[in-house]
N, C-alpha and C. Protein backbone atom coordinates (compact mmCIF):
# COMPACT_ATOMS: atom_id res chain seq x y z
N UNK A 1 18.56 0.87 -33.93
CA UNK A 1 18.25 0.61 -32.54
C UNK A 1 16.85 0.00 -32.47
N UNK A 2 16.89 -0.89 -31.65
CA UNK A 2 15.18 -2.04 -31.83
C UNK A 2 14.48 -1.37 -30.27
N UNK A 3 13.33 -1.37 -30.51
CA UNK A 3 12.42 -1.22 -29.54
C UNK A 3 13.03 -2.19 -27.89
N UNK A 4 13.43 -2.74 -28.07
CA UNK A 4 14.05 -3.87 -26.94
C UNK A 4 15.05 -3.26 -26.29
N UNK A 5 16.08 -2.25 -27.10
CA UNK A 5 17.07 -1.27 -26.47
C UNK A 5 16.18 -0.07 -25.83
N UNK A 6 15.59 0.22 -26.36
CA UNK A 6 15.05 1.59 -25.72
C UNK A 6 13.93 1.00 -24.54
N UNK A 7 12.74 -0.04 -24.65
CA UNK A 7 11.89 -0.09 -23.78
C UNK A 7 12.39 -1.44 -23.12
N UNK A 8 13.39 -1.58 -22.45
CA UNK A 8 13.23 -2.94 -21.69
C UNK A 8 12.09 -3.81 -21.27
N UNK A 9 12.25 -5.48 -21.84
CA UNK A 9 10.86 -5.69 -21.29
C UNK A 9 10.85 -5.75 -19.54
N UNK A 10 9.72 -5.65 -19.26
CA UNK A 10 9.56 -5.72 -17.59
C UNK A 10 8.03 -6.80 -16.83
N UNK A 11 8.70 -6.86 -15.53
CA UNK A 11 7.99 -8.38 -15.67
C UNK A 11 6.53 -7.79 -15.39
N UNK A 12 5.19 -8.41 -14.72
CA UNK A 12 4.10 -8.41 -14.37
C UNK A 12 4.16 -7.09 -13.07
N UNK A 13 5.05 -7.93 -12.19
CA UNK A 13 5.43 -6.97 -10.80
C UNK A 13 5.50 -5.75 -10.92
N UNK A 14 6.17 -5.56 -11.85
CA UNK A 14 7.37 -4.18 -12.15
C UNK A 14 5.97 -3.32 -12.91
N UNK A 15 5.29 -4.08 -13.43
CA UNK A 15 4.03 -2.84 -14.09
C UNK A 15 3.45 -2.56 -13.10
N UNK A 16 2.92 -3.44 -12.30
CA UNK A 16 1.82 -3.12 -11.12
C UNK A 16 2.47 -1.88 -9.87
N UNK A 17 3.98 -2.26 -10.11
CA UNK A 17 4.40 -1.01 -9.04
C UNK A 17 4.56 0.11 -9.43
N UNK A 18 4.68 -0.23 -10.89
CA UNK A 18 4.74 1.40 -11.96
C UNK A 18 3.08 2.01 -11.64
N UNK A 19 2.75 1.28 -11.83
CA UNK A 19 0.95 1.94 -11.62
C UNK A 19 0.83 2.24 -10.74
N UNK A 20 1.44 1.59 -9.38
CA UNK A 20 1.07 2.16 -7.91
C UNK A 20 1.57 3.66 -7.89
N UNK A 21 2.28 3.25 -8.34
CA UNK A 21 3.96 4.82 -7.95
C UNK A 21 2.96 6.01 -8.80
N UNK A 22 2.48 5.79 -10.01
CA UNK A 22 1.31 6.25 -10.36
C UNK A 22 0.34 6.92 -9.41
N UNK A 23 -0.06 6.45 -8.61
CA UNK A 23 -1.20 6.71 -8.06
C UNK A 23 -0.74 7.34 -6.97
N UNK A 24 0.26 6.90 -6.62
CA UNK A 24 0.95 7.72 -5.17
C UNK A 24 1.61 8.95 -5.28
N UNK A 25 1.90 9.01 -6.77
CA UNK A 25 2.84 10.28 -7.39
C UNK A 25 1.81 10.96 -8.29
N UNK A 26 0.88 11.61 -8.42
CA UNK A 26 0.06 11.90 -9.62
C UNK A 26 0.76 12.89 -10.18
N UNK A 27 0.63 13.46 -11.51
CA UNK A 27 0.53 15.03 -11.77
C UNK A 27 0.63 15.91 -11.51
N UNK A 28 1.43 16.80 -11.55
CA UNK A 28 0.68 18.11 -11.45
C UNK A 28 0.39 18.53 -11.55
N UNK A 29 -0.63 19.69 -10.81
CA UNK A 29 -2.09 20.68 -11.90
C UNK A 29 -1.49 21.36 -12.33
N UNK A 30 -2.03 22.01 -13.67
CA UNK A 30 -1.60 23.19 -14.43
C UNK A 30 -1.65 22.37 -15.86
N UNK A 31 -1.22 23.82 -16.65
CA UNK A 31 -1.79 23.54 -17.87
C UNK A 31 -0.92 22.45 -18.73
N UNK A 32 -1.50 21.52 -19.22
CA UNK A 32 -0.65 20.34 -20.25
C UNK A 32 -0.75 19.32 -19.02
N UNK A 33 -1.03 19.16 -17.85
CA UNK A 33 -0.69 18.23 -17.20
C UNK A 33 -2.36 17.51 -16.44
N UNK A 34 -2.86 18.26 -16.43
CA UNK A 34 -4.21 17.80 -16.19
C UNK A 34 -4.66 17.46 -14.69
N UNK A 35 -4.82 18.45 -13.81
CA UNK A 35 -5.01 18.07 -12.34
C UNK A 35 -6.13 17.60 -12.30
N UNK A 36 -6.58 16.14 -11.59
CA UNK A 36 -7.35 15.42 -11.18
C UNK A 36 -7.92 16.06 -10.07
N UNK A 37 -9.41 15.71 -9.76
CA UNK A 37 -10.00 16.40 -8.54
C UNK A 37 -9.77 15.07 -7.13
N UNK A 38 -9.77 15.68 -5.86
CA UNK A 38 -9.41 14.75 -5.01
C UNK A 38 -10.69 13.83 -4.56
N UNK A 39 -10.80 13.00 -4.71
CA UNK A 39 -11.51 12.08 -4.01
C UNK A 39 -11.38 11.56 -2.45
N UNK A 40 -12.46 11.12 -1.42
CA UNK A 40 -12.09 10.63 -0.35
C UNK A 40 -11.62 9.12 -0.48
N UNK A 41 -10.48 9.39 0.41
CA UNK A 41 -9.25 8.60 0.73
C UNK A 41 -8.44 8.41 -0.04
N UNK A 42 -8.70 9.06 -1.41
CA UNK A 42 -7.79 9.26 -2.89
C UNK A 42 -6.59 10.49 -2.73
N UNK A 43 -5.90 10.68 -2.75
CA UNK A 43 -4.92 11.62 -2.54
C UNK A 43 -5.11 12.96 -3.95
N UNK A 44 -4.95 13.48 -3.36
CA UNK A 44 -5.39 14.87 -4.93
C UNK A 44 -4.04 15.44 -5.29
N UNK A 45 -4.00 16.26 -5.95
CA UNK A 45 -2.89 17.26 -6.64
C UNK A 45 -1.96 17.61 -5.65
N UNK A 46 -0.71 17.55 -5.66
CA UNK A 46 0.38 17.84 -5.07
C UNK A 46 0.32 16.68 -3.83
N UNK A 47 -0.15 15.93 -3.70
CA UNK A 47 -0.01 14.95 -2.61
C UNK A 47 1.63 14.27 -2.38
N UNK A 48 2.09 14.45 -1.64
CA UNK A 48 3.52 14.32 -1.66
C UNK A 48 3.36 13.25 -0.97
N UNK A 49 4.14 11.43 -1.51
CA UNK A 49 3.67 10.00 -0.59
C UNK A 49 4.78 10.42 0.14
N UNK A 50 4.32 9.25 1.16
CA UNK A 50 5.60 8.86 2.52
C UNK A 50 6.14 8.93 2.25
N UNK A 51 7.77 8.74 2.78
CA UNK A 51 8.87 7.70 2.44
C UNK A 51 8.44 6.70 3.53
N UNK A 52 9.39 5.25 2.60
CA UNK A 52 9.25 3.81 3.64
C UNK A 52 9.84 3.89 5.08
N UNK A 53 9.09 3.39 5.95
CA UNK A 53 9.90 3.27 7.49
C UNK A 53 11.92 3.33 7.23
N UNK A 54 12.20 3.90 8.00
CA UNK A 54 13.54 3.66 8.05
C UNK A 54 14.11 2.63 8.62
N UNK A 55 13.17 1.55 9.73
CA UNK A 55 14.02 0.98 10.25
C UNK A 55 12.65 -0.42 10.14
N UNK A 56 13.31 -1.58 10.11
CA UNK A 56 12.44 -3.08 10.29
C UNK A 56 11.42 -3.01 10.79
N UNK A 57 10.33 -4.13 10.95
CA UNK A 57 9.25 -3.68 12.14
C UNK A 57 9.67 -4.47 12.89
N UNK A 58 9.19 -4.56 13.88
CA UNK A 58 9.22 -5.43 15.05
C UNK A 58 9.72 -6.93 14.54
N UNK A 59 10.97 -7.60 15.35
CA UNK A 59 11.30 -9.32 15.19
C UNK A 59 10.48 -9.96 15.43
N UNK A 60 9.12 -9.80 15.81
CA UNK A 60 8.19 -10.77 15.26
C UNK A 60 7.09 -11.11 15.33
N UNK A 61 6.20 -12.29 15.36
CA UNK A 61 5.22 -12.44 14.69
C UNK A 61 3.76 -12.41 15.70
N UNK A 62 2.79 -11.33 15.89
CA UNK A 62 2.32 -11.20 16.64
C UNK A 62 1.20 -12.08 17.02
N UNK A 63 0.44 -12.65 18.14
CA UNK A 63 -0.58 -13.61 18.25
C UNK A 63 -1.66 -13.22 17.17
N UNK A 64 -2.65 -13.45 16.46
CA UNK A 64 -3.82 -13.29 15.75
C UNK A 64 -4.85 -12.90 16.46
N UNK A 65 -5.18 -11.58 16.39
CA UNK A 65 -6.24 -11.46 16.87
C UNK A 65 -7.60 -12.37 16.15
N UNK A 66 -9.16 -12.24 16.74
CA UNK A 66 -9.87 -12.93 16.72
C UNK A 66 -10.33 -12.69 15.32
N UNK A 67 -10.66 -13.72 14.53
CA UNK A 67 -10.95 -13.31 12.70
C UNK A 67 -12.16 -13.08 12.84
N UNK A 68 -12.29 -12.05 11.71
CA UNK A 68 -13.68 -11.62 11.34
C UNK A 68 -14.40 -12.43 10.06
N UNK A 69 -15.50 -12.74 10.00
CA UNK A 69 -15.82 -13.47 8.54
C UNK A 69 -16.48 -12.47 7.76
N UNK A 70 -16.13 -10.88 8.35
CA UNK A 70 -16.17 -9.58 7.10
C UNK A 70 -15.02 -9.20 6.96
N UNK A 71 -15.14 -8.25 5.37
CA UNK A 71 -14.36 -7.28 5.43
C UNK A 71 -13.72 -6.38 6.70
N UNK A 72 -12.77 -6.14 6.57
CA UNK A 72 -12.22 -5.17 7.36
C UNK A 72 -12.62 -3.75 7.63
N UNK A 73 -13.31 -3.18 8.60
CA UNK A 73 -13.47 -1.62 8.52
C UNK A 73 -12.73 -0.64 8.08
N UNK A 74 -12.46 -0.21 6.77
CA UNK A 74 -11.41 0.83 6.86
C UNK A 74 -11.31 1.83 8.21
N UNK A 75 -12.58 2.61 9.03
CA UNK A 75 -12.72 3.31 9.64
C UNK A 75 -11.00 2.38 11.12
N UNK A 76 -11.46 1.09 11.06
CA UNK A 76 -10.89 0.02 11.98
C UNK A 76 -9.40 0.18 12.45
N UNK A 77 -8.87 0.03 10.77
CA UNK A 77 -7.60 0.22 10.86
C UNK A 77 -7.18 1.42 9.88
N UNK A 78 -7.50 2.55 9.52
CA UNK A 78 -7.33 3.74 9.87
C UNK A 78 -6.16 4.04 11.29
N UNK A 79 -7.15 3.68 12.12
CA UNK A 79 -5.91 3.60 13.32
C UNK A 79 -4.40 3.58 13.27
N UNK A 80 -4.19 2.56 12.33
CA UNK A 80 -3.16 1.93 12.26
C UNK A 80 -1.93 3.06 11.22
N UNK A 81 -2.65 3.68 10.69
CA UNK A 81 -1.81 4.59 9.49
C UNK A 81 -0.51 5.51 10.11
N UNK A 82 0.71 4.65 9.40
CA UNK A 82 2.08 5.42 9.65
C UNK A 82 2.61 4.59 10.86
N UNK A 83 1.95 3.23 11.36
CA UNK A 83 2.26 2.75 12.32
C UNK A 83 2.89 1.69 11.82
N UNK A 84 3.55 0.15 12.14
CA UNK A 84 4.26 -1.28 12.20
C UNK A 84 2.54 -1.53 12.31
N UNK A 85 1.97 -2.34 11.12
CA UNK A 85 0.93 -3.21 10.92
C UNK A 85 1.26 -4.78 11.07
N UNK A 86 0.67 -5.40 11.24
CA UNK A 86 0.80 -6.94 11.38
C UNK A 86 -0.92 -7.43 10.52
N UNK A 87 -0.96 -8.12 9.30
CA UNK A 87 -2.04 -8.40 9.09
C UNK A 87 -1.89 -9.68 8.42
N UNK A 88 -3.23 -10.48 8.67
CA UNK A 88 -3.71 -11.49 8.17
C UNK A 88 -4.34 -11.63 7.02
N UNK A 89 -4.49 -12.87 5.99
CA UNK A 89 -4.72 -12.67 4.62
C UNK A 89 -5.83 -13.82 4.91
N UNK A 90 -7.07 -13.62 3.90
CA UNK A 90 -7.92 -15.22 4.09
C UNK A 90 -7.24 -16.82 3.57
N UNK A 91 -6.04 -16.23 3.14
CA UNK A 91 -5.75 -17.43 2.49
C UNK A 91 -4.35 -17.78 3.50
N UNK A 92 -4.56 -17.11 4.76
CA UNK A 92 -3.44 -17.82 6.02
C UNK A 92 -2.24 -16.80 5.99
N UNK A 93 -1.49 -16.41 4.64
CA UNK A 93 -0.91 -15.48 4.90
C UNK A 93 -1.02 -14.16 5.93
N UNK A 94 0.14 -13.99 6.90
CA UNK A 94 0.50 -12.70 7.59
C UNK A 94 1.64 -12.09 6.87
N UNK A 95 1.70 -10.82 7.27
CA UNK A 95 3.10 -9.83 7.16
C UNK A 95 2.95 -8.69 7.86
N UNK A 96 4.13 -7.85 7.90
CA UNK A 96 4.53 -6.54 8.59
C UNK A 96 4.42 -5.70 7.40
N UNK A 97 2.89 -4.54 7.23
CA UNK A 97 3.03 -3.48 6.05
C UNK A 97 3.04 -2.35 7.36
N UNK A 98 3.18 -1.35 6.41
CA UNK A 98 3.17 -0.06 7.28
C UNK A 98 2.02 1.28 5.84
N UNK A 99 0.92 1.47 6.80
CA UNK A 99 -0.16 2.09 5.89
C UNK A 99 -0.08 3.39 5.79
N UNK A 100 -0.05 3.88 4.68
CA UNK A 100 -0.03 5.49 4.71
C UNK A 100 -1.61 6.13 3.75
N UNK A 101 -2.14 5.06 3.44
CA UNK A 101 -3.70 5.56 2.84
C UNK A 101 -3.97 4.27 2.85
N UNK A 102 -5.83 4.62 3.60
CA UNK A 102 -6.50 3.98 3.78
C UNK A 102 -7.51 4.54 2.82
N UNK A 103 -8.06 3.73 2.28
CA UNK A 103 -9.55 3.87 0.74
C UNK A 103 -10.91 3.31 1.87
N UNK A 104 -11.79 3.34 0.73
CA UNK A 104 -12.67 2.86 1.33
C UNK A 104 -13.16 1.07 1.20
N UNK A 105 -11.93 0.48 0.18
CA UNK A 105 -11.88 -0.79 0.02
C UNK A 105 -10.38 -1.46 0.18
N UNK A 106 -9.05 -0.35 0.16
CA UNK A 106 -8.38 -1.24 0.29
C UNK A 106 -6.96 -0.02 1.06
N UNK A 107 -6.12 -0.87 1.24
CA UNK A 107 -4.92 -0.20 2.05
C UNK A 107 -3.54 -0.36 1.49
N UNK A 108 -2.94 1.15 1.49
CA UNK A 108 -1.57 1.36 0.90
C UNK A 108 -0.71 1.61 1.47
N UNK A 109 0.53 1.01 1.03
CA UNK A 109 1.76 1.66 1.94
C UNK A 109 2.82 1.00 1.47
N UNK A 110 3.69 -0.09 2.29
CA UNK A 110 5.00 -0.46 2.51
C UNK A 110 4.29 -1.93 2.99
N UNK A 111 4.75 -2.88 2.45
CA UNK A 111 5.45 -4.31 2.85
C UNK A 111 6.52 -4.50 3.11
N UNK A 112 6.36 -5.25 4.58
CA UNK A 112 8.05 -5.69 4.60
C UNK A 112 8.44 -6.83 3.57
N UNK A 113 9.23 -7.32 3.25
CA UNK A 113 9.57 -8.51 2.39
C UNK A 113 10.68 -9.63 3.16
N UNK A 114 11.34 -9.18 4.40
CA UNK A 114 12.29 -9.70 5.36
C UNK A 114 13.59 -9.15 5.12
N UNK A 115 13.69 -8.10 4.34
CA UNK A 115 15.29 -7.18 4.09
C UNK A 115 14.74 -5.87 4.05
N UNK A 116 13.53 -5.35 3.58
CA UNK A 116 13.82 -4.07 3.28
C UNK A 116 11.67 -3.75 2.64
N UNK A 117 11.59 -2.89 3.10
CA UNK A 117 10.17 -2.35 2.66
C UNK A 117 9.94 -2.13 0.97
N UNK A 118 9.07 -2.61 0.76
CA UNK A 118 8.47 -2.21 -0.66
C UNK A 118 6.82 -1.78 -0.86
N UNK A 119 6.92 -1.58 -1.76
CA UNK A 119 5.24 -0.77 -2.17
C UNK A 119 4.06 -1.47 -2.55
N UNK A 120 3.19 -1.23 -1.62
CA UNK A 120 1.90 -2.39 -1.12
C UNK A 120 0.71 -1.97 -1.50
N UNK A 121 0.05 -2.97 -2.27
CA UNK A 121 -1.25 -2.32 -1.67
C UNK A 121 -2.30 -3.46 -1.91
N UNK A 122 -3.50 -3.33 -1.20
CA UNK A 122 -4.83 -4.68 -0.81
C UNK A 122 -5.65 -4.15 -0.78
N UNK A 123 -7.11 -4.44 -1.36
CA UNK A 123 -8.15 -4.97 -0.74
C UNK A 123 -8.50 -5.49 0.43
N UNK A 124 -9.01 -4.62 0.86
CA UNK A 124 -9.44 -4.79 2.49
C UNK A 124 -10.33 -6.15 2.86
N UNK A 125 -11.19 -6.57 1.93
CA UNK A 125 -11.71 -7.94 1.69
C UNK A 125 -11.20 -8.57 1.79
N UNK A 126 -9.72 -9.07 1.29
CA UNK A 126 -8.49 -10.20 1.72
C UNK A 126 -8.48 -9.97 3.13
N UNK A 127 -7.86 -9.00 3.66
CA UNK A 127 -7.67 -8.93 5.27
C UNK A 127 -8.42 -9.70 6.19
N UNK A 128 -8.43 -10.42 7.24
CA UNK A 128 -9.30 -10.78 8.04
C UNK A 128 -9.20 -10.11 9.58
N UNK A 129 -7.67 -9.96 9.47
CA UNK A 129 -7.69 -9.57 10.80
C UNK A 129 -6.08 -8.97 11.06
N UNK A 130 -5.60 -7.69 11.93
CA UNK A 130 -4.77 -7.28 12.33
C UNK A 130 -4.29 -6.28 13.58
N UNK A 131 -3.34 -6.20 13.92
CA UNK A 131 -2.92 -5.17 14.86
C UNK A 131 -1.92 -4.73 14.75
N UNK A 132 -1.79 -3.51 15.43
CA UNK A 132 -0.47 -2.70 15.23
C UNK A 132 -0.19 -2.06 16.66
N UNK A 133 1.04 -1.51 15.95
CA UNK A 133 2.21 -1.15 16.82
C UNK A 133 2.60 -0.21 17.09
């Protein structure tokens, strides 16, 4: 049996969401497993993530609010956590995420993709500007 049967290769994507799921799923404390201490806006030991929205966000695409030429306040959109997000990217890109942790540089949760939510996460520095729902 070759290494190729047992470890499928997997693309770029598929690592980065393994790492997220990582971070959203940690460990558990106790012995052999190594509980991490919690950090702010870091989720600690036994942190149990969301599940994704059950249902679409909103059909559609909301006006832009006014852009900022900073970063985004986490404190800002905090607000927004567990809500239908609508955000702007500096490079023109929008989408519908839905945030369930806010850091002090960047924001996690759910992207819509236009069928079905998947697992997100940014730098608040990309953001320029958003609102929610």
């Amino acid at each position: 049996m070759s290494n190729h049967e047992v470890y499928p290769a997997i693309n770029a994507n598929q690592q980065l969401e393994r790492q997220f799921l990582n971070f959203l799923i940690p460990s558990p404390p106790g012995p052999g497993f190594g509980g991490a201490p919690a950090f702010p806006g870091i989720p600690g030991p036994g942190f149990q993530p969301s599940q994704a929205p059950t249902a679409p966000p909103p059909p559609f695409t909301p006006k832009q609010a006014v852009a900022s030429p900073f970063a985004i306040d986490p404190g800002a959109i905090s607000l927004c956590m567990f809500r239908n997000t609508f955000i702007w990217l500096s490079n023109g890109q929008g989408f519908w995420v839905y945030p369930i942790i806010i850091g002090p540089r960047s924001v996690a949760g759910f992207r819509w993709n236009g069928r079905f939510w998947v697992i997100f996460g940014i730098d608040t520095r990309r953001i320029v500007s958003f609102t929610c729902f």
